[in-house]
Protein backbone atom coordinates (compact mmCIF):
# COMPACT_ATOMS: atom_id res chain seq x y z
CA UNK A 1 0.00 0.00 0.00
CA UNK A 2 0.77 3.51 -0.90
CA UNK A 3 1.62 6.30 1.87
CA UNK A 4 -0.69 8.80 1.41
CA UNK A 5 2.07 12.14 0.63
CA UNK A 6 -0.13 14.64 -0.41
CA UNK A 7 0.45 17.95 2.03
CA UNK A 8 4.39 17.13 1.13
CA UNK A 9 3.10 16.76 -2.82
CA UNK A 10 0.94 19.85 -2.71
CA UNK A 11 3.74 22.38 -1.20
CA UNK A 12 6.70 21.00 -4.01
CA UNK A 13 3.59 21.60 -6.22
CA UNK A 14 2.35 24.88 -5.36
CA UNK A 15 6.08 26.13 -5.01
CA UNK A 16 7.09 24.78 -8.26
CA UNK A 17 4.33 26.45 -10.26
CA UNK A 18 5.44 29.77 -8.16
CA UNK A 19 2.09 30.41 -6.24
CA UNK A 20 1.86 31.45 -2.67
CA UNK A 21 -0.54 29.82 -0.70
CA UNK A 22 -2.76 33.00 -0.65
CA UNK A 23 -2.76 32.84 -4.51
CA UNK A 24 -3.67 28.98 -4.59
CA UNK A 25 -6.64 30.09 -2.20
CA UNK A 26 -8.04 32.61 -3.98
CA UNK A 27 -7.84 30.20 -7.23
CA UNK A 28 -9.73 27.61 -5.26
CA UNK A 29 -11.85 30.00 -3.28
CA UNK A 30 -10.76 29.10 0.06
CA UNK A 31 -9.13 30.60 2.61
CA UNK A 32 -5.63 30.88 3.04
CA UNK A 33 -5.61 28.85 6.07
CA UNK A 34 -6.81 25.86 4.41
CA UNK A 35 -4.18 25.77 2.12
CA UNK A 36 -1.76 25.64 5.32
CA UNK A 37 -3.79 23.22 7.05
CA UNK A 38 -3.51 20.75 3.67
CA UNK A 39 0.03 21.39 3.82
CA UNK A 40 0.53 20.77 7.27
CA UNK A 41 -1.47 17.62 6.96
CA UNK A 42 -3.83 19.07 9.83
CA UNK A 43 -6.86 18.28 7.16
CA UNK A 44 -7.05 16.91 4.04
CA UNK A 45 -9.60 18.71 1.04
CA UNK A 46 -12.69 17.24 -0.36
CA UNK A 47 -12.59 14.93 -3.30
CA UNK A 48 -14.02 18.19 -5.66
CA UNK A 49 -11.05 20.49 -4.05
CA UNK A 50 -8.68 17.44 -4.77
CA UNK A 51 -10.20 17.33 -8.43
CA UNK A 52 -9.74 20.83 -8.79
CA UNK A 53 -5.93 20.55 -7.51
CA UNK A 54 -5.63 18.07 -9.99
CA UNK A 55 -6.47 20.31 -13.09
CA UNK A 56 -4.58 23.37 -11.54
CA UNK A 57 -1.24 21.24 -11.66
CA UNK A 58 -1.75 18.64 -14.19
CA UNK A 59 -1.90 15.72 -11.58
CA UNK A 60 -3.38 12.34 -11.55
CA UNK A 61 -5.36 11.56 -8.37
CA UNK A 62 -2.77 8.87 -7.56
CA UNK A 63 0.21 11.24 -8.35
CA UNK A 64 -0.74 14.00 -5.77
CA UNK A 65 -1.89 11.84 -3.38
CA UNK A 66 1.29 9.17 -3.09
């Protein structure tokens, strides 16, 4: 089984495609906070805000997530 890497996948993401967690927020229309939270693995998003990560960084479900 797969360990589940996604807040470390999301911040090499997000910092790769040069966006600030405030920017990613406002893309998703969420608070800045929640970004953190994902990143900090304090939460994890909903399968549509995981969908919508998906299409903002040209991700398979599987690729963000592991």
């Amino acid at each position: 089984m797969k360990e589940i890497r996604f807040p470390e996948n999301l911040r090499s993401l997000r910092k790769s495609a040069d966006m600030t967690q405030r920017h990613l927020a406002a893309v998703l229309d969420v608070d800045q906070r929640t970004i953190s939270a994902w990143e900090k693995g304090v939460c994890e998003p909903s399968f549509a805000m995981l969908s919508k990560l998906c299409e903002i960084f040209g991700e398979t479900f599987d690729d963000i997530l592991t």
